[in-house]
N, C-alpha and C. Protein backbone atom coordinates (compact mmCIF):
# COMPACT_ATOMS: atom_id res chain seq x y z
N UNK A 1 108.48 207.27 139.25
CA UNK A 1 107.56 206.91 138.18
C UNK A 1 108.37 206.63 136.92
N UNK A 2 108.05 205.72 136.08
CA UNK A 2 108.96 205.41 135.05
C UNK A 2 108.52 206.36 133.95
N UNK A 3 109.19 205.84 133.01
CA UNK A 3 109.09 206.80 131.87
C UNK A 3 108.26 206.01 130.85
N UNK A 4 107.35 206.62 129.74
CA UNK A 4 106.99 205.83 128.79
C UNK A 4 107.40 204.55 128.16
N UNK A 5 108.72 204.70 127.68
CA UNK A 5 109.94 203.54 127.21
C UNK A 5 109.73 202.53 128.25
N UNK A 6 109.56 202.75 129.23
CA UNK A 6 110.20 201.64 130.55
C UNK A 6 108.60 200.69 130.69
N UNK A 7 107.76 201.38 130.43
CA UNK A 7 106.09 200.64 130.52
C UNK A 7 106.20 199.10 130.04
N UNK A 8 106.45 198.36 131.02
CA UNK A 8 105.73 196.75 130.32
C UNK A 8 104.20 196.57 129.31
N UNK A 9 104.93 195.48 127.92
CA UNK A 9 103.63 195.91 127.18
C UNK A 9 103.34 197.00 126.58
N UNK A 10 103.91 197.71 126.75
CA UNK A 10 103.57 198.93 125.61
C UNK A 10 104.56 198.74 124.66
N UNK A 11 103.74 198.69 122.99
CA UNK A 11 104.55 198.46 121.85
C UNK A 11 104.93 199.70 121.59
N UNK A 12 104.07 200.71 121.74
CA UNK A 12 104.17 202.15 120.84
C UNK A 12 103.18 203.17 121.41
N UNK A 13 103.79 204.15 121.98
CA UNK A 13 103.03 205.18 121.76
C UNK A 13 103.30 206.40 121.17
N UNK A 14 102.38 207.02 120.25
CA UNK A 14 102.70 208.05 119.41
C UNK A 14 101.72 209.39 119.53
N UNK A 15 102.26 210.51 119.82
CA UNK A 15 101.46 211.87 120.23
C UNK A 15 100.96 212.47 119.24
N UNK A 16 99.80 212.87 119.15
CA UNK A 16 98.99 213.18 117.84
C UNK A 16 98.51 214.25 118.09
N UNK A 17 98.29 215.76 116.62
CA UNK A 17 97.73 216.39 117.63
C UNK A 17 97.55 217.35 115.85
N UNK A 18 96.52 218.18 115.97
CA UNK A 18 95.53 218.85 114.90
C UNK A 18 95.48 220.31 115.30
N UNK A 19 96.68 221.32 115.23
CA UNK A 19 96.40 222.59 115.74
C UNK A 19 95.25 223.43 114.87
N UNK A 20 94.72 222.87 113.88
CA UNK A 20 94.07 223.86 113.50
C UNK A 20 92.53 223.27 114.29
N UNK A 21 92.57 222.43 114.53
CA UNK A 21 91.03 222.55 115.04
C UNK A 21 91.13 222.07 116.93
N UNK A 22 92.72 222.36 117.35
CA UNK A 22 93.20 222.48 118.42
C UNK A 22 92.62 221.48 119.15
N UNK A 23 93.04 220.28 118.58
CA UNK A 23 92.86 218.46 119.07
C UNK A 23 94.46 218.52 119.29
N UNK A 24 94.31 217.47 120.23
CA UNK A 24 95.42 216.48 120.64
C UNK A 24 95.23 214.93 121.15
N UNK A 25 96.24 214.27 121.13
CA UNK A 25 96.15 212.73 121.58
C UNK A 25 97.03 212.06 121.25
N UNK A 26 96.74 210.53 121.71
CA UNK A 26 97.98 210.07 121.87
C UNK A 26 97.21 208.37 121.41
N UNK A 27 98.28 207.69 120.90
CA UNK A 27 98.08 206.46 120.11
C UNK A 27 98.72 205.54 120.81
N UNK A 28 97.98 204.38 121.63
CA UNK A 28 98.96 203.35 121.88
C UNK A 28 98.43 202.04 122.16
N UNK A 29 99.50 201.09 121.62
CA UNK A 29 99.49 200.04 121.33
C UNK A 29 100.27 198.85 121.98
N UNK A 30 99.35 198.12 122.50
CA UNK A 30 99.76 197.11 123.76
C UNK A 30 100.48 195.76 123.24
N UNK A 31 101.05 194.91 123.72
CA UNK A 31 101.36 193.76 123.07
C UNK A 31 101.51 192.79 124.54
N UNK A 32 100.53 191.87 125.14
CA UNK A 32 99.43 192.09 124.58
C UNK A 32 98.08 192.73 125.29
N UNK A 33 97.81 193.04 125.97
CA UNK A 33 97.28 194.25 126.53
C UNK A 33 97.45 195.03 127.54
N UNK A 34 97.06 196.03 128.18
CA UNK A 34 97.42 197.21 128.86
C UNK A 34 97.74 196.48 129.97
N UNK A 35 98.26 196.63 130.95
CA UNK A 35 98.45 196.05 131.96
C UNK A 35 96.87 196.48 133.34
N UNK A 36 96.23 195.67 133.73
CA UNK A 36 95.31 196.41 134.65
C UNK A 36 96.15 196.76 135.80
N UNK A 37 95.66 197.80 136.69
CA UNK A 37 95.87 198.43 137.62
C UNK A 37 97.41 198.65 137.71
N UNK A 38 98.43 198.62 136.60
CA UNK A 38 99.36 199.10 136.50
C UNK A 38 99.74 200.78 136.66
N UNK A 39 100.04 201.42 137.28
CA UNK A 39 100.33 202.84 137.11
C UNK A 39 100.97 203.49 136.07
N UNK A 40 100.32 204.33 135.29
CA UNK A 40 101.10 204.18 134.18
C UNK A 40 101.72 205.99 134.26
N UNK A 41 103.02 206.54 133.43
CA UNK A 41 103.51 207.66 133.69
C UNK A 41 102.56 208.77 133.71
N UNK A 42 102.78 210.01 133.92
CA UNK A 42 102.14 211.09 134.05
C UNK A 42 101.83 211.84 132.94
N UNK A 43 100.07 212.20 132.66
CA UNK A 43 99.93 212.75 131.02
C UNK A 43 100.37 214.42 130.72
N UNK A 44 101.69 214.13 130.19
CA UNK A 44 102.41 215.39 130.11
C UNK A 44 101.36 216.04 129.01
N UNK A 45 100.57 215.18 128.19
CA UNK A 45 100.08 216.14 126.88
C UNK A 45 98.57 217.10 127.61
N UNK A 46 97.95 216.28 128.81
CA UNK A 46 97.02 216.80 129.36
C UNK A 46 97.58 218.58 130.12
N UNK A 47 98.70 218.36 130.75
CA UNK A 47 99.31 219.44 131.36
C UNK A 47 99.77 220.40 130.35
N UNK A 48 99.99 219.88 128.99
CA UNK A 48 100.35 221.36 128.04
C UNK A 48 99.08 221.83 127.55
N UNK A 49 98.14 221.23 127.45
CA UNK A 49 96.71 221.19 126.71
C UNK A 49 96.06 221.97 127.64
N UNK A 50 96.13 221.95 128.65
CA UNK A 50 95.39 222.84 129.49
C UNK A 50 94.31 222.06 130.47
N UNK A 51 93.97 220.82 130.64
CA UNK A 51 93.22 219.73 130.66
C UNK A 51 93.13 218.56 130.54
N UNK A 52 92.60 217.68 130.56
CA UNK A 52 92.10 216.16 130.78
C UNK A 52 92.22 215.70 129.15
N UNK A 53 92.01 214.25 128.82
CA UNK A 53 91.30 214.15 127.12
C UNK A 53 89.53 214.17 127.52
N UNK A 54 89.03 214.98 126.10
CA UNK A 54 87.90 215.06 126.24
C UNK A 54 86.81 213.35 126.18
N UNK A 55 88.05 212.62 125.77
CA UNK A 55 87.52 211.61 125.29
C UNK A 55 88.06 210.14 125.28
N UNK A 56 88.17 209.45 125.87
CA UNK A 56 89.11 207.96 125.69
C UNK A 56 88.73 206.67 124.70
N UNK A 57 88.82 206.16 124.12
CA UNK A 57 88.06 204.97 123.51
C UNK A 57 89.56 203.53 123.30
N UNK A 58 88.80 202.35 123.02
CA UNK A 58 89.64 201.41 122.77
C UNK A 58 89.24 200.77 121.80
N UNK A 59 90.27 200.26 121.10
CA UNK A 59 90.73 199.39 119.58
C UNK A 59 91.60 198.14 119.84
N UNK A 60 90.53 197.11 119.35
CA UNK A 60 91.87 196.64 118.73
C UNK A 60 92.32 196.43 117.75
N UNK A 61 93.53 196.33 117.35
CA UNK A 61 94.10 195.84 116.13
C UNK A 61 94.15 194.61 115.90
N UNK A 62 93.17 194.42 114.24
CA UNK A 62 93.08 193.25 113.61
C UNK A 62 94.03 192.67 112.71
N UNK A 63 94.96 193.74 112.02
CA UNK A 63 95.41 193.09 110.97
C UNK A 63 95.96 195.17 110.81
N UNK A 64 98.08 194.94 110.74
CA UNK A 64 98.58 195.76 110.43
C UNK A 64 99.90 195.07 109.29
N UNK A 65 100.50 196.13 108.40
CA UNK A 65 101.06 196.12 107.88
C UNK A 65 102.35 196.93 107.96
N UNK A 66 103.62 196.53 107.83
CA UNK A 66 104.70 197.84 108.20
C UNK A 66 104.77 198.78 106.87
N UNK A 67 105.36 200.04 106.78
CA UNK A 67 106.00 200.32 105.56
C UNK A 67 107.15 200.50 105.39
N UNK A 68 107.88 200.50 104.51
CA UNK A 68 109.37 200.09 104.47
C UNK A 68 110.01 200.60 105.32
N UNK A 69 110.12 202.33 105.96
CA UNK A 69 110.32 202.68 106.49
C UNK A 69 110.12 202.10 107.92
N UNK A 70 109.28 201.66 108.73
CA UNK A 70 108.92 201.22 109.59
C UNK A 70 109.41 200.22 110.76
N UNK A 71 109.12 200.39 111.81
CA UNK A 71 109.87 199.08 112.73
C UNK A 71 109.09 197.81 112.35
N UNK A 72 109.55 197.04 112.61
CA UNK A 72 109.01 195.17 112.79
C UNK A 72 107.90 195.26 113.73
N UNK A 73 107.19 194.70 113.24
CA UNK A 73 105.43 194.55 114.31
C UNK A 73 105.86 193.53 115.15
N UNK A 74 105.39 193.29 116.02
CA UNK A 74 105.35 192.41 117.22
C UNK A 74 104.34 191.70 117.04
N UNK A 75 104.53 190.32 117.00
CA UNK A 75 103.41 188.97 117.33
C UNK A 75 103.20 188.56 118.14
N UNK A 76 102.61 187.84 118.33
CA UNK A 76 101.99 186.64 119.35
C UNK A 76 103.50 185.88 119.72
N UNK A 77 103.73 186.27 120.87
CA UNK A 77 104.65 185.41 121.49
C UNK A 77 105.85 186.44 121.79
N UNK A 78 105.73 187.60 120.95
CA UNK A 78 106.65 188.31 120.74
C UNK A 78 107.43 189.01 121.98
């Protein structure tokens, strides 16, 4: 099974997580979308969490900006 890094199409994913009201999750961003029926790595954050996500949803992104700090966004074609 590959590793996150190795995922075709995936720009970014970033692990998110709120101990005080004991949330977790994970942020990610396709370029240009998820791959279907691709297998994707194993959810290590579900196995520390104790569980599944309570919840999945999808976005897309309309319009981002970097901050200085930041990597280069990926375009169309990119």
């Amino acid at each position: 099974m590959a590793a996150w890094a190795d995922v075709p199409g995936l720009a970014l994913k970033a692990w998110i997580a709120d101990p005080v009201r004991e949330r977790w999750g994970a942020v990610m961003l396709w370029d240009p979308d998820r791959p279907a029926g691709r297998l994707l790595p194993p959810n290590r954050g579900a196995e520390l969490a104790g569980g599944p996500p309570d919840e999945r949803c999808g976005w897309r992104v309309v319009a981002a900006v970097p901050g200085p700090a930041g990597p280069p966004l990926l375009g169309p074609g990119s």
